[in-house]
C-alpha atoms as a PDB file:
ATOM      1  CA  UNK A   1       0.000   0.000   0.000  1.00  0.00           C
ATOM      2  CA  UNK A   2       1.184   3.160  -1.120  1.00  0.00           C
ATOM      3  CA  UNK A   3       0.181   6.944  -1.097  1.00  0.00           C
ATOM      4  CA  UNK A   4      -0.646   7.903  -4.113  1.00  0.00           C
ATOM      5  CA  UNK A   5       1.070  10.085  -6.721  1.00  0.00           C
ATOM      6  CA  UNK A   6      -0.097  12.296  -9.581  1.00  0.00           C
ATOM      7  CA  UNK A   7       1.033  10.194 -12.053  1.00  0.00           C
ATOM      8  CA  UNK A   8      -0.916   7.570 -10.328  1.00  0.00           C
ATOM      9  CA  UNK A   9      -4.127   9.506  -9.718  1.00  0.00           C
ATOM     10  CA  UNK A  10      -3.946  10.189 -14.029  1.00  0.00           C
ATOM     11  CA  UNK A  11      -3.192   6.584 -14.676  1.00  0.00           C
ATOM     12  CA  UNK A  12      -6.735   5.795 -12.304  1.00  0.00           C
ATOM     13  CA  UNK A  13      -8.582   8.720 -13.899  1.00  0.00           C
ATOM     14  CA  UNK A  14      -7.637   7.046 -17.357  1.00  0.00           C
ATOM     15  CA  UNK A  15      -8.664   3.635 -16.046  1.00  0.00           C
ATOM     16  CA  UNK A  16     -11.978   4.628 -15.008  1.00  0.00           C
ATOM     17  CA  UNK A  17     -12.485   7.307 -17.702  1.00  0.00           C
ATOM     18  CA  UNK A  18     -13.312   9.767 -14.961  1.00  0.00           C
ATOM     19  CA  UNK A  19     -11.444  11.544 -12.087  1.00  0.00           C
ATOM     20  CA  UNK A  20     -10.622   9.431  -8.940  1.00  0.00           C
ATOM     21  CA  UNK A  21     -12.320  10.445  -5.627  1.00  0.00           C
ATOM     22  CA  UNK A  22     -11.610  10.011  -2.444  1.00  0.00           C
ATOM     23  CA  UNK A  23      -8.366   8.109  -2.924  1.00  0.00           C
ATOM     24  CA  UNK A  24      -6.429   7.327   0.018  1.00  0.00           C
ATOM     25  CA  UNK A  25      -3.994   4.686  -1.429  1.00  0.00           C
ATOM     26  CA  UNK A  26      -2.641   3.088  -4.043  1.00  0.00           C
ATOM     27  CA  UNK A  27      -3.576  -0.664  -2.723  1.00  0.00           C
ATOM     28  CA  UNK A  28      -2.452  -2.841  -5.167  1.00  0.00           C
ATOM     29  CA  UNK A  29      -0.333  -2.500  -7.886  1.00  0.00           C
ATOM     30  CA  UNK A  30       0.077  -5.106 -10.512  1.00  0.00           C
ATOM     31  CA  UNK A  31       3.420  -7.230 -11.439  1.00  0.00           C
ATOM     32  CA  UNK A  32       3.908  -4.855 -14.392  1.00  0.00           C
ATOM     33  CA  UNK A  33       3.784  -1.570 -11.854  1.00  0.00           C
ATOM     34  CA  UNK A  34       0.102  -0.137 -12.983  1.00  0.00           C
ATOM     35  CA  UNK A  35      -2.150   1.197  -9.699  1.00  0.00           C
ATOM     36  CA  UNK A  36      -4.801  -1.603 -10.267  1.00  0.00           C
ATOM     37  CA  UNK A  37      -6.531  -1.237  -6.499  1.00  0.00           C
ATOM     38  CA  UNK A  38      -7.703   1.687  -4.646  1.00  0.00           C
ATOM     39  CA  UNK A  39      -8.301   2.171  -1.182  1.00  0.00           C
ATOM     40  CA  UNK A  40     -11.135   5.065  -0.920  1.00  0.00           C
ATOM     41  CA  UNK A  41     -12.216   7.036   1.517  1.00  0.00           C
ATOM     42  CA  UNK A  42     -15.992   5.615   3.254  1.00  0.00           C
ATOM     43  CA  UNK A  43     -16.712   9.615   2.640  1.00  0.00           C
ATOM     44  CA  UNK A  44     -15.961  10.954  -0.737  1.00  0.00           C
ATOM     45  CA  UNK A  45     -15.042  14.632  -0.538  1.00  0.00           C
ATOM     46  CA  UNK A  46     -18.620  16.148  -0.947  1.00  0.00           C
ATOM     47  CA  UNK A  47     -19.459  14.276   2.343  1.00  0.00           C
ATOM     48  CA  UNK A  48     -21.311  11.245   0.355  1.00  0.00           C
ATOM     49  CA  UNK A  49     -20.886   8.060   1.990  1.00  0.00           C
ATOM     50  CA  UNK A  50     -18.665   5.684   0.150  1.00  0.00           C
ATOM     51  CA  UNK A  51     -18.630   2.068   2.169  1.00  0.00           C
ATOM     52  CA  UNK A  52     -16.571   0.441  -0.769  1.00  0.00           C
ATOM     53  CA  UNK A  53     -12.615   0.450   0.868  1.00  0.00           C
ATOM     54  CA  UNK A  54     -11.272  -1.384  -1.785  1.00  0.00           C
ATOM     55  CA  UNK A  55     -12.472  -0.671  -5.704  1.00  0.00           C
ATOM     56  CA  UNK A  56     -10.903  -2.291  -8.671  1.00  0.00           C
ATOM     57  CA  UNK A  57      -9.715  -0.118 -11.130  1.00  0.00           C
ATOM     58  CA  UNK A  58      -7.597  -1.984 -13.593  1.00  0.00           C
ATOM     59  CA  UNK A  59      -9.628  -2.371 -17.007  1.00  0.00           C
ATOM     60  CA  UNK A  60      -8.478  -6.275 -17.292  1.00  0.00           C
ATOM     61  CA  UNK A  61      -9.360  -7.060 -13.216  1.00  0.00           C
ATOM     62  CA  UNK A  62     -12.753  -5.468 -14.389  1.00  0.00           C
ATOM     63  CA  UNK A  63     -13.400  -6.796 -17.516  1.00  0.00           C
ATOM     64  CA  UNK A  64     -12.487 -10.342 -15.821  1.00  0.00           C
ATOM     65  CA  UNK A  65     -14.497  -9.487 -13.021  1.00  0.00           C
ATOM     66  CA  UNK A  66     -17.576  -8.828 -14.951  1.00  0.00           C
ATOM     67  CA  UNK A  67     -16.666 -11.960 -17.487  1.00  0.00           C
ATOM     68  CA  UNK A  68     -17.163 -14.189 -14.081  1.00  0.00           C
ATOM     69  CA  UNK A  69     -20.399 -12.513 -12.885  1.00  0.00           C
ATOM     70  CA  UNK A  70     -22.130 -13.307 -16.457  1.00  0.00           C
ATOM     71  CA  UNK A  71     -20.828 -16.746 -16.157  1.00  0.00           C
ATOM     72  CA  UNK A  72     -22.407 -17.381 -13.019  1.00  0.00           C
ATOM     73  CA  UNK A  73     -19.503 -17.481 -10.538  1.00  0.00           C
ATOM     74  CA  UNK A  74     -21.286 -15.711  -8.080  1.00  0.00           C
ATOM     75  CA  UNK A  75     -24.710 -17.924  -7.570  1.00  0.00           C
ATOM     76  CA  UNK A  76     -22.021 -20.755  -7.727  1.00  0.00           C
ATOM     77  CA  UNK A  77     -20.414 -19.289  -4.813  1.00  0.00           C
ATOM     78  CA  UNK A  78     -23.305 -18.007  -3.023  1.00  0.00           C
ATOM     79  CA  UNK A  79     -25.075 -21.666  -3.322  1.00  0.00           C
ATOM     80  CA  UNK A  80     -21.879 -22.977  -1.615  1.00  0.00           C
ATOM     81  CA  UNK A  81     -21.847 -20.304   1.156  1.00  0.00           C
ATOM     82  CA  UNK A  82     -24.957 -21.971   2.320  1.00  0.00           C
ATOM     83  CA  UNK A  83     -23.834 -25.088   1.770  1.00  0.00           C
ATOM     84  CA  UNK A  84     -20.375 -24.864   3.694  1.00  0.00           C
ATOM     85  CA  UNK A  85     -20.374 -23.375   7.305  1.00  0.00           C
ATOM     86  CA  UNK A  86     -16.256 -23.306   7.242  1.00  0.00           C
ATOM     87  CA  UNK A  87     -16.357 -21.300   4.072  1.00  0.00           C
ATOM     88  CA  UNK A  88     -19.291 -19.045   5.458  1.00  0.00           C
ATOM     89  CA  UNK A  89     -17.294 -18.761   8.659  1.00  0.00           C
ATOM     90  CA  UNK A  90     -13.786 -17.560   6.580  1.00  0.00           C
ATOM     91  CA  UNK A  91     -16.067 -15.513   4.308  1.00  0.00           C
ATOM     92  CA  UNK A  92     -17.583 -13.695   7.590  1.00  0.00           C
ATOM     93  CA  UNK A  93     -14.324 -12.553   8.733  1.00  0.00           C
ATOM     94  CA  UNK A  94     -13.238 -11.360   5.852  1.00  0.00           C
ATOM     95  CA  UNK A  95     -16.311  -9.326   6.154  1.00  0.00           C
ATOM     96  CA  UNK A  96     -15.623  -8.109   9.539  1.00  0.00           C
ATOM     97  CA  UNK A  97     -12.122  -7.247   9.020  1.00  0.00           C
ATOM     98  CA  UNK A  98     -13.188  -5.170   5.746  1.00  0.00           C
ATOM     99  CA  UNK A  99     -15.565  -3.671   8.136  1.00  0.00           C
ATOM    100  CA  UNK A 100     -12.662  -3.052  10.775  1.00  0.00           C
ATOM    101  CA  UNK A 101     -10.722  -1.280   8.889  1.00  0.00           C
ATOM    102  CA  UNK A 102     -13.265   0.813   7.357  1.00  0.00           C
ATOM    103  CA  UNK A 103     -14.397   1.777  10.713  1.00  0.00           C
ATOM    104  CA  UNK A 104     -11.013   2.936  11.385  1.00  0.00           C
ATOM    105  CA  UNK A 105     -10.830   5.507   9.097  1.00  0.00           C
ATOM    106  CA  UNK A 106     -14.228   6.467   9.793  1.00  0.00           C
ATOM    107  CA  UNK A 107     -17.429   4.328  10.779  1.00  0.00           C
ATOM    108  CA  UNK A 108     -20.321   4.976   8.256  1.00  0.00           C
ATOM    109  CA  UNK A 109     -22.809   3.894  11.119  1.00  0.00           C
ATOM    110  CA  UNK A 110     -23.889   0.268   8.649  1.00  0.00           C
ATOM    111  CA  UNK A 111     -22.124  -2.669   8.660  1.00  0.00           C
ATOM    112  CA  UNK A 112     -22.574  -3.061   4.594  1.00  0.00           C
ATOM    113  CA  UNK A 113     -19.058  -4.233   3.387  1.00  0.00           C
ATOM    114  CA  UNK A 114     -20.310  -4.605  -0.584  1.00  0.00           C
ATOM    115  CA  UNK A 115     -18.989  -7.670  -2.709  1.00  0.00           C
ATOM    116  CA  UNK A 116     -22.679  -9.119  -0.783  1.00  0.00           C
ATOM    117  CA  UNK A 117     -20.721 -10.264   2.310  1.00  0.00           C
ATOM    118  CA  UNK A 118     -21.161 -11.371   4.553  1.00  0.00           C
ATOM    119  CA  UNK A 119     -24.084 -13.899   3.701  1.00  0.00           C
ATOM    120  CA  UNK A 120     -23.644 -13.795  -0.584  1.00  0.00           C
ATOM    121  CA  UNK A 121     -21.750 -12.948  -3.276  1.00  0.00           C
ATOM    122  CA  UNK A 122     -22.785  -9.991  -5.107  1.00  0.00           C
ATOM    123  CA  UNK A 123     -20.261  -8.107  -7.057  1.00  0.00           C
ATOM    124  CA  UNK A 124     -16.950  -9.854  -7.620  1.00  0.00           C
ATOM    125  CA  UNK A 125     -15.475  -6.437  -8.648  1.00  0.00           C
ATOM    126  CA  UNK A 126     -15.179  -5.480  -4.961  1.00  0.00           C
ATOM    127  CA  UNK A 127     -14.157  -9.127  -3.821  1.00  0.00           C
ATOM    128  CA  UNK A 128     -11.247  -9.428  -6.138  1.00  0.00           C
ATOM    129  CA  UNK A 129     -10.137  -5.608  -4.720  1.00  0.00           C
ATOM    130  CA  UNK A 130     -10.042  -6.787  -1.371  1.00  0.00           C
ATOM    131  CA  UNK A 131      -8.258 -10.438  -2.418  1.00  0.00           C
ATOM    132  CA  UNK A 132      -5.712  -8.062  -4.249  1.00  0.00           C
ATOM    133  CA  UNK A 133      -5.403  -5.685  -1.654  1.00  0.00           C
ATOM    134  CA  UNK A 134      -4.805  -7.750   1.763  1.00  0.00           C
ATOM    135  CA  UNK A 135      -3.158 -11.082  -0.502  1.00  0.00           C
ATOM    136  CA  UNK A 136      -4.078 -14.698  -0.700  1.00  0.00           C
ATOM    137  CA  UNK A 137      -5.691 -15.993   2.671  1.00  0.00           C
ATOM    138  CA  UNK A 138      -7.803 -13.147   3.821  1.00  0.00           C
ATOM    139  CA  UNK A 139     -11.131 -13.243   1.681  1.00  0.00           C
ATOM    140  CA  UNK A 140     -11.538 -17.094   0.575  1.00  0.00           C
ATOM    141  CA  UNK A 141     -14.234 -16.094  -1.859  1.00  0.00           C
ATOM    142  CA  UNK A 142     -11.733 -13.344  -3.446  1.00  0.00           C
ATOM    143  CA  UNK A 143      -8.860 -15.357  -3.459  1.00  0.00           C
ATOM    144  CA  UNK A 144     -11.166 -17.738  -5.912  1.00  0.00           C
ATOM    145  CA  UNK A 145     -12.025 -15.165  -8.360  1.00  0.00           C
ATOM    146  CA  UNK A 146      -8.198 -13.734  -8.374  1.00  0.00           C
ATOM    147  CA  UNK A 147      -7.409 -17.073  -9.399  1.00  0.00           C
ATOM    148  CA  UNK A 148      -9.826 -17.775 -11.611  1.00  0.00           C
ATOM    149  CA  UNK A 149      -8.604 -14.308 -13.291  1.00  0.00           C
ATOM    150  CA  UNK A 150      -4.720 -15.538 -12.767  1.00  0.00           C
ATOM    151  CA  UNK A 151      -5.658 -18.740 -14.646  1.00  0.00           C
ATOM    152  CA  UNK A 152      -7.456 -17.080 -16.880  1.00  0.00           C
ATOM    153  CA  UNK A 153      -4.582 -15.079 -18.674  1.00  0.00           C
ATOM    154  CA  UNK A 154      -3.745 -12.740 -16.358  1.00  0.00           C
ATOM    155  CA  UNK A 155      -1.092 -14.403 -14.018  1.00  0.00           C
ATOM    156  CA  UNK A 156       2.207 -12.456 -14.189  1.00  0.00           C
ATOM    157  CA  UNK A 157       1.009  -9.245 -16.119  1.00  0.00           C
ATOM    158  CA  UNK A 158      -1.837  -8.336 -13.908  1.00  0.00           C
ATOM    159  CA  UNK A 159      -1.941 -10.812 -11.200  1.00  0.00           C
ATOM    160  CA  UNK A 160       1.293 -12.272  -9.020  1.00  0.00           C
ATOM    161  CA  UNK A 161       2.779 -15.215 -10.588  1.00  0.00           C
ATOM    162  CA  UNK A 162       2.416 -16.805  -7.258  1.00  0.00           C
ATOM    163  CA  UNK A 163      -1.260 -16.460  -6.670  1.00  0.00           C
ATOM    164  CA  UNK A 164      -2.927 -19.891  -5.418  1.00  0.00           C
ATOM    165  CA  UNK A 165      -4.589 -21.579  -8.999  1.00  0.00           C
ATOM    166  CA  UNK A 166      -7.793 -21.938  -8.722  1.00  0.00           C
ATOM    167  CA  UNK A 167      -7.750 -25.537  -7.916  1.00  0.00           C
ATOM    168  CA  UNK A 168      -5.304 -25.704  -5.137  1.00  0.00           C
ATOM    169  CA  UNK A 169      -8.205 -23.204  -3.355  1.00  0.00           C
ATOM    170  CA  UNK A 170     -10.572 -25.657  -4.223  1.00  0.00           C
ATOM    171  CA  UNK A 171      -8.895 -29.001  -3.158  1.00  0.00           C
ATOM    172  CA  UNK A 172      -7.972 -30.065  -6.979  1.00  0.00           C
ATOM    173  CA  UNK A 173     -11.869 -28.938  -7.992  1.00  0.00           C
ATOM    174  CA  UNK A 174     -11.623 -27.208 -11.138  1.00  0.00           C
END
Protein backbone atom coordinates (compact mmCIF):
# COMPACT_ATOMS: atom_id res chain seq x y z
CA UNK A 1 0.00 0.00 0.00
CA UNK A 2 1.18 3.16 -1.12
CA UNK A 3 0.18 6.94 -1.10
CA UNK A 4 -0.65 7.90 -4.11
CA UNK A 5 1.07 10.09 -6.72
CA UNK A 6 -0.10 12.30 -9.58
CA UNK A 7 1.03 10.19 -12.05
CA UNK A 8 -0.92 7.57 -10.33
CA UNK A 9 -4.13 9.51 -9.72
CA UNK A 10 -3.95 10.19 -14.03
CA UNK A 11 -3.19 6.58 -14.68
CA UNK A 12 -6.74 5.79 -12.30
CA UNK A 13 -8.58 8.72 -13.90
CA UNK A 14 -7.64 7.05 -17.36
CA UNK A 15 -8.66 3.63 -16.05
CA UNK A 16 -11.98 4.63 -15.01
CA UNK A 17 -12.48 7.31 -17.70
CA UNK A 18 -13.31 9.77 -14.96
CA UNK A 19 -11.44 11.54 -12.09
CA UNK A 20 -10.62 9.43 -8.94
CA UNK A 21 -12.32 10.44 -5.63
CA UNK A 22 -11.61 10.01 -2.44
CA UNK A 23 -8.37 8.11 -2.92
CA UNK A 24 -6.43 7.33 0.02
CA UNK A 25 -3.99 4.69 -1.43
CA UNK A 26 -2.64 3.09 -4.04
CA UNK A 27 -3.58 -0.66 -2.72
CA UNK A 28 -2.45 -2.84 -5.17
CA UNK A 29 -0.33 -2.50 -7.89
CA UNK A 30 0.08 -5.11 -10.51
CA UNK A 31 3.42 -7.23 -11.44
CA UNK A 32 3.91 -4.86 -14.39
CA UNK A 33 3.78 -1.57 -11.85
CA UNK A 34 0.10 -0.14 -12.98
CA UNK A 35 -2.15 1.20 -9.70
CA UNK A 36 -4.80 -1.60 -10.27
CA UNK A 37 -6.53 -1.24 -6.50
CA UNK A 38 -7.70 1.69 -4.65
CA UNK A 39 -8.30 2.17 -1.18
CA UNK A 40 -11.13 5.07 -0.92
CA UNK A 41 -12.22 7.04 1.52
CA UNK A 42 -15.99 5.62 3.25
CA UNK A 43 -16.71 9.61 2.64
CA UNK A 44 -15.96 10.95 -0.74
CA UNK A 45 -15.04 14.63 -0.54
CA UNK A 46 -18.62 16.15 -0.95
CA UNK A 47 -19.46 14.28 2.34
CA UNK A 48 -21.31 11.25 0.36
CA UNK A 49 -20.89 8.06 1.99
CA UNK A 50 -18.67 5.68 0.15
CA UNK A 51 -18.63 2.07 2.17
CA UNK A 52 -16.57 0.44 -0.77
CA UNK A 53 -12.62 0.45 0.87
CA UNK A 54 -11.27 -1.38 -1.79
CA UNK A 55 -12.47 -0.67 -5.70
CA UNK A 56 -10.90 -2.29 -8.67
CA UNK A 57 -9.72 -0.12 -11.13
CA UNK A 58 -7.60 -1.98 -13.59
CA UNK A 59 -9.63 -2.37 -17.01
CA UNK A 60 -8.48 -6.27 -17.29
CA UNK A 61 -9.36 -7.06 -13.22
CA UNK A 62 -12.75 -5.47 -14.39
CA UNK A 63 -13.40 -6.80 -17.52
CA UNK A 64 -12.49 -10.34 -15.82
CA UNK A 65 -14.50 -9.49 -13.02
CA UNK A 66 -17.58 -8.83 -14.95
CA UNK A 67 -16.67 -11.96 -17.49
CA UNK A 68 -17.16 -14.19 -14.08
CA UNK A 69 -20.40 -12.51 -12.89
CA UNK A 70 -22.13 -13.31 -16.46
CA UNK A 71 -20.83 -16.75 -16.16
CA UNK A 72 -22.41 -17.38 -13.02
CA UNK A 73 -19.50 -17.48 -10.54
CA UNK A 74 -21.29 -15.71 -8.08
CA UNK A 75 -24.71 -17.92 -7.57
CA UNK A 76 -22.02 -20.75 -7.73
CA UNK A 77 -20.41 -19.29 -4.81
CA UNK A 78 -23.31 -18.01 -3.02
CA UNK A 79 -25.07 -21.67 -3.32
CA UNK A 80 -21.88 -22.98 -1.62
CA UNK A 81 -21.85 -20.30 1.16
CA UNK A 82 -24.96 -21.97 2.32
CA UNK A 83 -23.83 -25.09 1.77
CA UNK A 84 -20.37 -24.86 3.69
CA UNK A 85 -20.37 -23.38 7.30
CA UNK A 86 -16.26 -23.31 7.24
CA UNK A 87 -16.36 -21.30 4.07
CA UNK A 88 -19.29 -19.04 5.46
CA UNK A 89 -17.29 -18.76 8.66
CA UNK A 90 -13.79 -17.56 6.58
CA UNK A 91 -16.07 -15.51 4.31
CA UNK A 92 -17.58 -13.69 7.59
CA UNK A 93 -14.32 -12.55 8.73
CA UNK A 94 -13.24 -11.36 5.85
CA UNK A 95 -16.31 -9.33 6.15
CA UNK A 96 -15.62 -8.11 9.54
CA UNK A 97 -12.12 -7.25 9.02
CA UNK A 98 -13.19 -5.17 5.75
CA UNK A 99 -15.57 -3.67 8.14
CA UNK A 100 -12.66 -3.05 10.77
CA UNK A 101 -10.72 -1.28 8.89
CA UNK A 102 -13.27 0.81 7.36
CA UNK A 103 -14.40 1.78 10.71
CA UNK A 104 -11.01 2.94 11.38
CA UNK A 105 -10.83 5.51 9.10
CA UNK A 106 -14.23 6.47 9.79
CA UNK A 107 -17.43 4.33 10.78
CA UNK A 108 -20.32 4.98 8.26
CA UNK A 109 -22.81 3.89 11.12
CA UNK A 110 -23.89 0.27 8.65
CA UNK A 111 -22.12 -2.67 8.66
CA UNK A 112 -22.57 -3.06 4.59
CA UNK A 113 -19.06 -4.23 3.39
CA UNK A 114 -20.31 -4.61 -0.58
CA UNK A 115 -18.99 -7.67 -2.71
CA UNK A 116 -22.68 -9.12 -0.78
CA UNK A 117 -20.72 -10.26 2.31
CA UNK A 118 -21.16 -11.37 4.55
CA UNK A 119 -24.08 -13.90 3.70
CA UNK A 120 -23.64 -13.79 -0.58
CA UNK A 121 -21.75 -12.95 -3.28
CA UNK A 122 -22.78 -9.99 -5.11
CA UNK A 123 -20.26 -8.11 -7.06
CA UNK A 124 -16.95 -9.85 -7.62
CA UNK A 125 -15.48 -6.44 -8.65
CA UNK A 126 -15.18 -5.48 -4.96
CA UNK A 127 -14.16 -9.13 -3.82
CA UNK A 128 -11.25 -9.43 -6.14
CA UNK A 129 -10.14 -5.61 -4.72
CA UNK A 130 -10.04 -6.79 -1.37
CA UNK A 131 -8.26 -10.44 -2.42
CA UNK A 132 -5.71 -8.06 -4.25
CA UNK A 133 -5.40 -5.68 -1.65
CA UNK A 134 -4.81 -7.75 1.76
CA UNK A 135 -3.16 -11.08 -0.50
CA UNK A 136 -4.08 -14.70 -0.70
CA UNK A 137 -5.69 -15.99 2.67
CA UNK A 138 -7.80 -13.15 3.82
CA UNK A 139 -11.13 -13.24 1.68
CA UNK A 140 -11.54 -17.09 0.57
CA UNK A 141 -14.23 -16.09 -1.86
CA UNK A 142 -11.73 -13.34 -3.45
CA UNK A 143 -8.86 -15.36 -3.46
CA UNK A 144 -11.17 -17.74 -5.91
CA UNK A 145 -12.02 -15.17 -8.36
CA UNK A 146 -8.20 -13.73 -8.37
CA UNK A 147 -7.41 -17.07 -9.40
CA UNK A 148 -9.83 -17.78 -11.61
CA UNK A 149 -8.60 -14.31 -13.29
CA UNK A 150 -4.72 -15.54 -12.77
CA UNK A 151 -5.66 -18.74 -14.65
CA UNK A 152 -7.46 -17.08 -16.88
CA UNK A 153 -4.58 -15.08 -18.67
CA UNK A 154 -3.74 -12.74 -16.36
CA UNK A 155 -1.09 -14.40 -14.02
CA UNK A 156 2.21 -12.46 -14.19
CA UNK A 157 1.01 -9.24 -16.12
CA UNK A 158 -1.84 -8.34 -13.91
CA UNK A 159 -1.94 -10.81 -11.20
CA UNK A 160 1.29 -12.27 -9.02
CA UNK A 161 2.78 -15.22 -10.59
CA UNK A 162 2.42 -16.81 -7.26
CA UNK A 163 -1.26 -16.46 -6.67
CA UNK A 164 -2.93 -19.89 -5.42
CA UNK A 165 -4.59 -21.58 -9.00
CA UNK A 166 -7.79 -21.94 -8.72
CA UNK A 167 -7.75 -25.54 -7.92
CA UNK A 168 -5.30 -25.70 -5.14
CA UNK A 169 -8.20 -23.20 -3.35
CA UNK A 170 -10.57 -25.66 -4.22
CA UNK A 171 -8.89 -29.00 -3.16
CA UNK A 172 -7.97 -30.07 -6.98
CA UNK A 173 -11.87 -28.94 -7.99
CA UNK A 174 -11.62 -27.21 -11.14
Amino acid sequence: MSAPTARDLETVAAQLGREPRGVLAIAYRTPDGVPAVVKTAPRLPDGTPFPTLYYLTDPRLTAEASRQESAGVMREMTDRLAADPELAAAYGAAHRSYLAERDEIESLGTDFTGGGMPDRVKCLHVLIAHALAKGPGVNPLGDEAVALAADNGLRGSAIPAEWPRYAELRGGER
